[in-house]
Protein backbone atom coordinates (compact mmCIF):
# COMPACT_ATOMS: atom_id res chain seq x y z
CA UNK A 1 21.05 -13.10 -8.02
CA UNK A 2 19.57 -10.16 -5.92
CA UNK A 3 21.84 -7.01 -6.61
CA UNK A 4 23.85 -5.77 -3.69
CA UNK A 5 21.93 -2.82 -1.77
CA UNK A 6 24.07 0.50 -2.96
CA UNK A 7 23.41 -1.13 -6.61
CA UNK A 8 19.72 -1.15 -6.17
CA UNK A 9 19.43 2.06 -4.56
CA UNK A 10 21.46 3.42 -7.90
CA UNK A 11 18.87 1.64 -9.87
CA UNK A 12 16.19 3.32 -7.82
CA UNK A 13 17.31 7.03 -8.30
CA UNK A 14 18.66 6.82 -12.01
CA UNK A 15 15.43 4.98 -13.03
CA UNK A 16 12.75 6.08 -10.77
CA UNK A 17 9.28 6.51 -11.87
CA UNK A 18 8.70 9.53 -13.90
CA UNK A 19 5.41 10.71 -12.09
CA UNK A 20 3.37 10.21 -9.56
CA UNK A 21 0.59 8.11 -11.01
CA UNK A 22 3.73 5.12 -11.19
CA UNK A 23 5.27 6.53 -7.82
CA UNK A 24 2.56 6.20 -5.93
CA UNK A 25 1.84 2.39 -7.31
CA UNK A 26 3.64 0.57 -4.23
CA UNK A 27 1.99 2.23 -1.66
CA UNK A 28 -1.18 2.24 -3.09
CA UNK A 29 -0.85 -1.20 -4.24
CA UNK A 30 0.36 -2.88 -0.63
CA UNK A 31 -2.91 -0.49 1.04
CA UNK A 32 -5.29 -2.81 -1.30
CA UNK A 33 -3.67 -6.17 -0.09
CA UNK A 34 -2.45 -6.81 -3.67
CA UNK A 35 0.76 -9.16 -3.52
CA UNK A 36 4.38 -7.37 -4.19
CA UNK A 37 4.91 -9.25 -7.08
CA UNK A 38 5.04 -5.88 -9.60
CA UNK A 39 8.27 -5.20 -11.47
CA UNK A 40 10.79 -2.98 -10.70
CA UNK A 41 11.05 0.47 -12.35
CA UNK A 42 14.35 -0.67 -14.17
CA UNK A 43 12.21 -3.82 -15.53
CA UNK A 44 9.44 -1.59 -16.29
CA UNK A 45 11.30 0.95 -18.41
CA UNK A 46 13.10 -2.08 -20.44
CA UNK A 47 9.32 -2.71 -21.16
CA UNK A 48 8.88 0.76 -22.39
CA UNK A 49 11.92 0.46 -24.66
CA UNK A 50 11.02 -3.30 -26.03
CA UNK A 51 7.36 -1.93 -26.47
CA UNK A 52 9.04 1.36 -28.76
CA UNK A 53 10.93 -0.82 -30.82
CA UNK A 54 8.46 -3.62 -31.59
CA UNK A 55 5.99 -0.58 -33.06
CA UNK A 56 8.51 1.71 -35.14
CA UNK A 57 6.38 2.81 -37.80
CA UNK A 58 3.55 0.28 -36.98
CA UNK A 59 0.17 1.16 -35.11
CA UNK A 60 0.73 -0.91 -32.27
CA UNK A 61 -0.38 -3.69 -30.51
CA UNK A 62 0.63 -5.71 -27.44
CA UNK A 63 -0.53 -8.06 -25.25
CA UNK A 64 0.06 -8.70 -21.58
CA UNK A 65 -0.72 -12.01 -19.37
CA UNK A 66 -0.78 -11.25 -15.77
CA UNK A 67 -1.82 -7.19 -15.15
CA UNK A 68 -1.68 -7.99 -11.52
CA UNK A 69 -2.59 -3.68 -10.48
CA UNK A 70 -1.29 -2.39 -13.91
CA UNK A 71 2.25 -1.47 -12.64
CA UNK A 72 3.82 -2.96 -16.01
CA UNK A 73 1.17 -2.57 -18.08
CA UNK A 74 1.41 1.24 -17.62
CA UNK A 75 4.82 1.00 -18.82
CA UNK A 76 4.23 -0.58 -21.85
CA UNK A 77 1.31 1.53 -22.64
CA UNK A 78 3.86 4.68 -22.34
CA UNK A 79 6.09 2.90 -25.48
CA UNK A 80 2.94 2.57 -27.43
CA UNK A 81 2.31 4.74 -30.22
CA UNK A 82 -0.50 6.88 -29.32
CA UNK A 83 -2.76 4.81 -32.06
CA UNK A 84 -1.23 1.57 -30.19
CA UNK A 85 -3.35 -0.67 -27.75
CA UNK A 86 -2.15 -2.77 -25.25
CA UNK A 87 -4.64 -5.88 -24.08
CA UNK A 88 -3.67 -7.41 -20.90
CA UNK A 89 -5.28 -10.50 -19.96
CA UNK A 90 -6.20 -10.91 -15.53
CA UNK A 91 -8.49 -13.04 -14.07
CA UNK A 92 -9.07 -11.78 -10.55
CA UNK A 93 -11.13 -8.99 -10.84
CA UNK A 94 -10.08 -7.27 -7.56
CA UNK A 95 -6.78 -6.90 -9.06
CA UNK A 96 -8.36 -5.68 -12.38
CA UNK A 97 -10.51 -3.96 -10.77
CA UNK A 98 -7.59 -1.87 -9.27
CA UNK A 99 -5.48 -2.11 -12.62
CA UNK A 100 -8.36 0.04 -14.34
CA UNK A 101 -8.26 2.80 -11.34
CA UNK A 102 -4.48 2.70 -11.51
CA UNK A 103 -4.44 3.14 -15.00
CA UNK A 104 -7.01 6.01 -15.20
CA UNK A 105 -5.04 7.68 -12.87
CA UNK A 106 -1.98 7.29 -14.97
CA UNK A 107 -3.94 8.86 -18.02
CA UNK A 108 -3.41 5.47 -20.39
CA UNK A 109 -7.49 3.79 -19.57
CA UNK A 110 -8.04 5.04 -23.36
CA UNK A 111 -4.93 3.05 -24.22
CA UNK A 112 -5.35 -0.12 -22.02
CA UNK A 113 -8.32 -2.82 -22.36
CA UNK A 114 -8.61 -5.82 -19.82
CA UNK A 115 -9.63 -8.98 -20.97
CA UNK A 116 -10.75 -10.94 -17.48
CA UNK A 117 -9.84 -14.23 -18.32
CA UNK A 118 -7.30 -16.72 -17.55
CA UNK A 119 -4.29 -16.70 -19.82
CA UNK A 120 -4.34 -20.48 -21.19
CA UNK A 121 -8.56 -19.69 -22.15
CA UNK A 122 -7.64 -16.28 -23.64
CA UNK A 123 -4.51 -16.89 -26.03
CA UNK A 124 -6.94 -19.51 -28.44
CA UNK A 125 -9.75 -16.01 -27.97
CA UNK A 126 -7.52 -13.49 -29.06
CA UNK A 127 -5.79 -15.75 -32.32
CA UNK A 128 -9.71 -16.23 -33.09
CA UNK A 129 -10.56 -11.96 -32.81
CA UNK A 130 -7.47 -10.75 -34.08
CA UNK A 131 -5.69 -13.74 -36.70
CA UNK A 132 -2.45 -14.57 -36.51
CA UNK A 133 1.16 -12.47 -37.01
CA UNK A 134 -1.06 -9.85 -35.45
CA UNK A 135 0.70 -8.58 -32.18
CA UNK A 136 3.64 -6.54 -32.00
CA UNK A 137 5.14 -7.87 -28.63
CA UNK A 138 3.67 -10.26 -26.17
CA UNK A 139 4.67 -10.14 -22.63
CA UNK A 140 3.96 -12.66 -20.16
CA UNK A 141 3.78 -12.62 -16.06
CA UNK A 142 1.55 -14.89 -14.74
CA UNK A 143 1.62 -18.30 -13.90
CA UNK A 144 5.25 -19.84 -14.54
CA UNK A 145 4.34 -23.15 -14.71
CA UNK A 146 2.54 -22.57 -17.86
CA UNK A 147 4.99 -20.24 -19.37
CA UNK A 148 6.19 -23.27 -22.50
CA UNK A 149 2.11 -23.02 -23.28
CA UNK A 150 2.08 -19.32 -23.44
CA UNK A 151 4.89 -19.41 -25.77
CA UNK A 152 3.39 -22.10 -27.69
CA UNK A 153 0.09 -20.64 -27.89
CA UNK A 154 1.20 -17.15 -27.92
CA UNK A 155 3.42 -17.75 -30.75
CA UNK A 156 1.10 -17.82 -33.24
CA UNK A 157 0.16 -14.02 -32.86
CA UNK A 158 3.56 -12.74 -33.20
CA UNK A 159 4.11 -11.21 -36.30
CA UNK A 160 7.70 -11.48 -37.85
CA UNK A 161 10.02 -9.53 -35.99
CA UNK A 162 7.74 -9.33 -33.12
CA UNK A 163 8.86 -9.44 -29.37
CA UNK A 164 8.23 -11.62 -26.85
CA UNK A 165 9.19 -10.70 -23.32
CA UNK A 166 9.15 -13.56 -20.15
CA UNK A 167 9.19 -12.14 -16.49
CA UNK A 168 11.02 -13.91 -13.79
CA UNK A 169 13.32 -15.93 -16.34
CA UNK A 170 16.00 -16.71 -13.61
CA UNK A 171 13.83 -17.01 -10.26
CA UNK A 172 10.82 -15.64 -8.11
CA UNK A 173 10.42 -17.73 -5.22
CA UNK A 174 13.14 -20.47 -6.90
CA UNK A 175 15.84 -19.85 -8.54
CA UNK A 176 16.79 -21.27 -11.36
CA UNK A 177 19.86 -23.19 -10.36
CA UNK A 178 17.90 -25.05 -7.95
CA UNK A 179 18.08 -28.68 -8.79
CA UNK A 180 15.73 -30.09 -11.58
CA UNK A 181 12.15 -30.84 -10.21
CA UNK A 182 12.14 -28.64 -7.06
CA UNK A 183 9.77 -26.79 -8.53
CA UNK A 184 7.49 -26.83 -11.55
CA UNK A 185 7.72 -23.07 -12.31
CA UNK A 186 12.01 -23.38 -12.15
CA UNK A 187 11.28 -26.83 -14.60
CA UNK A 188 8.95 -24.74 -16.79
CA UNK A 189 11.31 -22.05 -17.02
CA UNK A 190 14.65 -23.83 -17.34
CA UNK A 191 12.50 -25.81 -20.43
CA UNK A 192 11.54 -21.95 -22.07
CA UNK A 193 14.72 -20.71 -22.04
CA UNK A 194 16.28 -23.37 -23.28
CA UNK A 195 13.82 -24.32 -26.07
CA UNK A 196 13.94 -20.53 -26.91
CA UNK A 197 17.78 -20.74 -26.53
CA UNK A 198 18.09 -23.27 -29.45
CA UNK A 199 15.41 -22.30 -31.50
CA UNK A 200 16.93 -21.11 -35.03
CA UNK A 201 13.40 -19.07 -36.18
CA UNK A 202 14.04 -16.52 -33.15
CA UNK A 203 16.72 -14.24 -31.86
CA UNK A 204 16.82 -14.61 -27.97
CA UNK A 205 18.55 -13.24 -24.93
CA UNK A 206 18.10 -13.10 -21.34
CA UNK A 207 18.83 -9.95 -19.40
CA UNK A 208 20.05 -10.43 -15.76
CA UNK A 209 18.08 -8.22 -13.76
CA UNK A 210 16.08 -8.55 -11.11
CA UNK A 211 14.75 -12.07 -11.85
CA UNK A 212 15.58 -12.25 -15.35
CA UNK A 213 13.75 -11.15 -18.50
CA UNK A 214 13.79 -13.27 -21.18
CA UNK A 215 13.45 -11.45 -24.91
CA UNK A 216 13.12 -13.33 -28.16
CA UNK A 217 12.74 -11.78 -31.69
CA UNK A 218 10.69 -13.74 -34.11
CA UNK A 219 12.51 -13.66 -37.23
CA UNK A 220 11.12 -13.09 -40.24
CA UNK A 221 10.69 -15.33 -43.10
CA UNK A 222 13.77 -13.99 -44.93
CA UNK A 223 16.37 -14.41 -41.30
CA UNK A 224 14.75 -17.68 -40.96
CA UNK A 225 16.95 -20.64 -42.39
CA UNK A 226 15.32 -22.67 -45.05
């Protein structure tokens, strides 16, 4: 549930942004008419974290669905390895449009390549142009009513031990307590986390912030149970 205010102001000064080119995102973000949808900083330096760990001695490569302005996609970028690349997949191209400005001012364009598509039309693209057990971590924010298909077709990608990180777990504009078929993003997302929950070829928790981030581990062929 929402944190109490004196907890999220805590959040907000321990974990603010750590320079102006993040700072400045709301405000420039709200003056464009994009939708306040972006994560928070604390969500957005988990991201930096998950993104550090999934490339440990590799060269680096994540995907994103849903850049929105680049808020999170900047964070990611920043856990990269500086040979990694990050592709994050948006199909309004206002809000890409502003993701590539926002991200040139953050110094990470060199870093960060957006594919304008929609998510379901570029997962089968991407498996074709970069083969499977490819990725390092996939992280997905866009349209929670297809979240089960961008596991399913996002899967494939993952290499073993490779991340994959769901926005808005718990709730957005539902929660997801709310009572079965109130809403088809709660239903999707109530189906994810408990498919992911129960699945014995991944490792998977879901962190309580915010709206909930749900993180699985693909295991690899070794962890996996015959």
């Amino acid at each position: 549930m929402p944190l109490d205010p004196p907890t999220s102001d805590y959040l907000a000064s321990l974990l603010a942004p750590p320079d102006d080119a993040l700072a400045s995102y709301p405000a420039r973000a709200r003056a464009a008419g994009l939708p306040d949808i972006a994560v928070s900083p604390d969500v957005g330096r988990l991201l930096l974290l998950f993104a550090r760990l999934a490339t440990i001695n590799r060269p680096g490569l994540a995907i994103e669905l849903g850049t929105l302005g680049g808020y999170s996609a900047s964070w990611i970028a920043r856990g990269l390895p500086t040979s990694g690349r990050l592709i994050s997949v948006e199909p309004n191209p206002r809000h890409a449009d502003f993701a590539l400005d926002h991200l040139r001012r953050a110094g990470l364009a060199d870093r960060v390549s957006i594919l304008r598509s929609t998510a379901l039309d570029a997962l089968p693209q991407l498996l074709r142009d970069l083969g499977p057990s490819s990725v390092d971590l996939l992280f997905v924010d866009a349209i929670k009513a297809e979240y089960p298909d961008y596991w399913r077709l996002g899967r494939p990608l993952l290499r073993p031990g490779g991340l994959f990180l769901a926005d808005n777990a718990l709730g957005s504009d539902w929660w997801i307590t709310d009572p079965p078929g109130s809403s088809a993003s709660r239903d999707a997302l109530a189906r994810l986390n408990a498919d992911l929950a129960s699945d014995p070829s991944v490792d998977t928790a879901l962190i309580a912030n915010r709206q909930g981030l749900l993180v699985a581990r693909l295991k690899t062929p070794a962890e996996t149970p015959p």
